[in-house]
C-alpha atoms as a PDB file:
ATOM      1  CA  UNK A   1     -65.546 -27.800  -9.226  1.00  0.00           C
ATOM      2  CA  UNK A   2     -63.165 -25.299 -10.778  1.00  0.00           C
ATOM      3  CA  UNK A   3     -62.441 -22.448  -8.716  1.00  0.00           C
ATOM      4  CA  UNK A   4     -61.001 -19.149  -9.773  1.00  0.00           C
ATOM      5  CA  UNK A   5     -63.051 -17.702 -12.047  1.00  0.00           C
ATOM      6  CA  UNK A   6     -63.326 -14.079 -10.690  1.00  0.00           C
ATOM      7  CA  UNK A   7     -59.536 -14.280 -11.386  1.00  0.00           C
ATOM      8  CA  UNK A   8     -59.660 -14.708 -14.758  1.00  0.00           C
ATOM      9  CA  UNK A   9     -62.982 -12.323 -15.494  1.00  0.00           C
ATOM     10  CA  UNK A  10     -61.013  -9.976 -13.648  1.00  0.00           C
ATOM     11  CA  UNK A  11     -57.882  -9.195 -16.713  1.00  0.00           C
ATOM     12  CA  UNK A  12     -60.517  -9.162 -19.207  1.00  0.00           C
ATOM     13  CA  UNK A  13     -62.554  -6.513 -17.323  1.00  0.00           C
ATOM     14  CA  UNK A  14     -59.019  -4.479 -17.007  1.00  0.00           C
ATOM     15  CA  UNK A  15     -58.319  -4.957 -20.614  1.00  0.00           C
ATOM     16  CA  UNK A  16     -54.993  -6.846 -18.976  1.00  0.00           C
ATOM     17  CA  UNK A  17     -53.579  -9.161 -20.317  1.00  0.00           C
ATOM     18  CA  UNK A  18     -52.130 -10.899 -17.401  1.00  0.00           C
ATOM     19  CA  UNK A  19     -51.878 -14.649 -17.734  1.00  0.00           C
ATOM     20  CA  UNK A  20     -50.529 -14.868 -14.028  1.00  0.00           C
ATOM     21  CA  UNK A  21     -53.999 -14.094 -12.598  1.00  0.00           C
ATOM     22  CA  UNK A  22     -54.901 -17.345 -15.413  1.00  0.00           C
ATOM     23  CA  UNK A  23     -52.413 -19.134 -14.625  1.00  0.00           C
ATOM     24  CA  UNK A  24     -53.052 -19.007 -10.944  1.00  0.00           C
ATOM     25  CA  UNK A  25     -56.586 -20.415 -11.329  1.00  0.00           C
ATOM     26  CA  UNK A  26     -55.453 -23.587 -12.971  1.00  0.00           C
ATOM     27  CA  UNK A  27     -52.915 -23.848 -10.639  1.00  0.00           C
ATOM     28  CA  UNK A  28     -55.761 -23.725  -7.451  1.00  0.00           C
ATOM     29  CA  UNK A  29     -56.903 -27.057  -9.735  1.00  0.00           C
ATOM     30  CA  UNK A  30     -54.104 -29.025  -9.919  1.00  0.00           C
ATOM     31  CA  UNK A  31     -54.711 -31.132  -6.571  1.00  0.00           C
ATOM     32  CA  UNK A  32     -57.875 -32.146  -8.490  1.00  0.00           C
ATOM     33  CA  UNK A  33     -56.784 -32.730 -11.493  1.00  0.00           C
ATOM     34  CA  UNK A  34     -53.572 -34.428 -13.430  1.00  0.00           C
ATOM     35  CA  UNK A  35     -52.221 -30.755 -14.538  1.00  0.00           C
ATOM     36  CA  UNK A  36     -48.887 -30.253 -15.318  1.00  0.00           C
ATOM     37  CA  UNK A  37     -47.775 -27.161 -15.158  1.00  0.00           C
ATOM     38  CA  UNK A  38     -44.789 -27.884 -17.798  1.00  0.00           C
ATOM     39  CA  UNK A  39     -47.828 -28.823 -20.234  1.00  0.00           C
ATOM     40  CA  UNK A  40     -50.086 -25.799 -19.709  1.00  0.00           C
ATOM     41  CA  UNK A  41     -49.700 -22.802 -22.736  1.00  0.00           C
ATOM     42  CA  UNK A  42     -52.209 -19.752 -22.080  1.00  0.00           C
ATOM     43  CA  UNK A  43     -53.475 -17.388 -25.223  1.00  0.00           C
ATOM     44  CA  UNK A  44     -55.304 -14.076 -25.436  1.00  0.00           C
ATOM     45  CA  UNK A  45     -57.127 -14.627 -28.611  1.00  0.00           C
ATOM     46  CA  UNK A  46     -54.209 -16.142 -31.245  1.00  0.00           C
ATOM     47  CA  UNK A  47     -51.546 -14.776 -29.308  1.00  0.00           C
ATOM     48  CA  UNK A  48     -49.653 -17.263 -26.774  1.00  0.00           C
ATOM     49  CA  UNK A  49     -48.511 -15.855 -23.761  1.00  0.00           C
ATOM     50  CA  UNK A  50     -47.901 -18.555 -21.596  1.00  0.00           C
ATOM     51  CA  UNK A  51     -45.020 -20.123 -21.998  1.00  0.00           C
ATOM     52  CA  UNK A  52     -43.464 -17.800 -24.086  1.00  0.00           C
ATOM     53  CA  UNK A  53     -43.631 -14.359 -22.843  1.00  0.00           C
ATOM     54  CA  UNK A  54     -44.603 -11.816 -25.139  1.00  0.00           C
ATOM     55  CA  UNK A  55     -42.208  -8.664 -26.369  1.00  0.00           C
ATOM     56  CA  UNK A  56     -43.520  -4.999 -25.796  1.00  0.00           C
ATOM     57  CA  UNK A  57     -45.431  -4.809 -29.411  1.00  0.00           C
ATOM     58  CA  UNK A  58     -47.242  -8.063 -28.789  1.00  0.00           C
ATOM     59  CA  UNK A  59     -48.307  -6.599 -25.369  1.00  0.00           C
ATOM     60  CA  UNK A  60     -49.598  -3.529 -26.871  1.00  0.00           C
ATOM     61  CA  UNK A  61     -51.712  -5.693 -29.468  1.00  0.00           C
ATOM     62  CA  UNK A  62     -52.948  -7.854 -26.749  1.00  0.00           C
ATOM     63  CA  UNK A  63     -54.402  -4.588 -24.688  1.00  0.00           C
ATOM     64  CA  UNK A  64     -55.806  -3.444 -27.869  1.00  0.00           C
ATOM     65  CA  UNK A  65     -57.729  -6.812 -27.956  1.00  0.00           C
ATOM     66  CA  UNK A  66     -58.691  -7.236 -24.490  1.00  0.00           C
ATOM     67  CA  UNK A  67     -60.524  -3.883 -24.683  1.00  0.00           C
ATOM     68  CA  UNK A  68     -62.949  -5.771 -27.284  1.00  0.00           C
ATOM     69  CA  UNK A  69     -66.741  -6.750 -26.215  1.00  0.00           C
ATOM     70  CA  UNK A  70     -65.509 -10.020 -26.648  1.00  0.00           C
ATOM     71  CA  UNK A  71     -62.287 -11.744 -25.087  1.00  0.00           C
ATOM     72  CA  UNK A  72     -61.056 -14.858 -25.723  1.00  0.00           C
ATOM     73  CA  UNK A  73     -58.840 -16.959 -23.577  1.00  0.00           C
ATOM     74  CA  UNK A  74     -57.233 -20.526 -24.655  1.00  0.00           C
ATOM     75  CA  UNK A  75     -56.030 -22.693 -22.271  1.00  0.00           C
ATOM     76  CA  UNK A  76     -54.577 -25.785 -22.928  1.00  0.00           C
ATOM     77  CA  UNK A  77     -53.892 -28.530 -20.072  1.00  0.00           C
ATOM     78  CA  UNK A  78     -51.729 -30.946 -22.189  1.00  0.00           C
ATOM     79  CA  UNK A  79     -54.347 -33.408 -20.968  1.00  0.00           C
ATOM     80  CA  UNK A  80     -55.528 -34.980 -24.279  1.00  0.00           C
ATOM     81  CA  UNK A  81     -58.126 -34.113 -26.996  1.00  0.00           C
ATOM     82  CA  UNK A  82     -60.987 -33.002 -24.710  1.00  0.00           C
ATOM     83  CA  UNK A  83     -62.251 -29.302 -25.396  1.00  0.00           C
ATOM     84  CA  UNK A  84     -64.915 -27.112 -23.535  1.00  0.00           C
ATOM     85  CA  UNK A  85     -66.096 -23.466 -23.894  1.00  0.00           C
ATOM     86  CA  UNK A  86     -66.399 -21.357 -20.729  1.00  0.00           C
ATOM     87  CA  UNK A  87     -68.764 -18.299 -21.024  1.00  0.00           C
ATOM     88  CA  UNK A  88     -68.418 -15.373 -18.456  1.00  0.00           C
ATOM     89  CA  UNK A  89     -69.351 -11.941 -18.131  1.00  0.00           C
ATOM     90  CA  UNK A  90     -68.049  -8.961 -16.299  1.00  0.00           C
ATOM     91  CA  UNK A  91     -69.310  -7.380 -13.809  1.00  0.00           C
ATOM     92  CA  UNK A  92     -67.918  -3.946 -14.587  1.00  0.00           C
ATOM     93  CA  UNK A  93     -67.822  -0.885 -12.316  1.00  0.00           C
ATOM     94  CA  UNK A  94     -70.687   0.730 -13.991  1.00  0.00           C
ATOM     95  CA  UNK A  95     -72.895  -2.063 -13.625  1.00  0.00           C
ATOM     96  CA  UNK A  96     -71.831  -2.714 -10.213  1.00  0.00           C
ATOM     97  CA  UNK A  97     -72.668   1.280  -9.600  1.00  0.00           C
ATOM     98  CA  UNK A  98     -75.785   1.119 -11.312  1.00  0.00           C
ATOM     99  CA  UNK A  99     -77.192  -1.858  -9.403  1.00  0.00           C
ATOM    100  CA  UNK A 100     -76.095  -1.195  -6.265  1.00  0.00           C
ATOM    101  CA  UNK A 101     -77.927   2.030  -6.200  1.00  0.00           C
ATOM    102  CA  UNK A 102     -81.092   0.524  -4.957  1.00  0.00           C
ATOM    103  CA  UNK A 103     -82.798  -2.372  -2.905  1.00  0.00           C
ATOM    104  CA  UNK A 104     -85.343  -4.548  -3.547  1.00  0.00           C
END
């Protein structure tokens, strides 16, 4: 079972780019799995972050695109060919407000 999703929902939902949340969540995996973390690159859309850190204009464009309805997050394992999409939602403030404003 892969844990640590709510870690990686959670930059998307702060328009934040920040790979370390990511990048923590694969590494809760890596007892489970053959990860290396020397293999392991992390994008925001087409722009790597992980293992090359971005400069200060690529960070701007990267919060520019994480405040889109849709985010998209590579990760690659350096594990082979294998590839899976991951769909997620978040749970933002509003809706947390709006639901929590009643019982059933």
């Amino acid at each position: 079972m892969w844990t640590g999703a709510w870690a990686v929902g959670a930059p998307a939902g702060a328009a934040d780019p920040n790979w370390g949340r990511v990048l923590m969540a694969i590494g809760k995996n890596t007892e489970d799995r053959d990860i290396v973390p020397d293999r392991v690159t992390v994008a925001f859309g087409d722009t790597e972050v992980y293992p090359a850190e971005p400069t200060e204009d690529v960070l701007a464009r990267l919060g520019a695109a994480m405040r889109r309805s849709e985010v998209e997050i590579a990760i690659g394992l350096g594990l082979g060919d294998g590839r899976a999409t991951v769909f997620g939602c978040d749970l933002s403030a509003g809706y947390v407000r709006v639901n929590a404003d009643y019982t059933t």
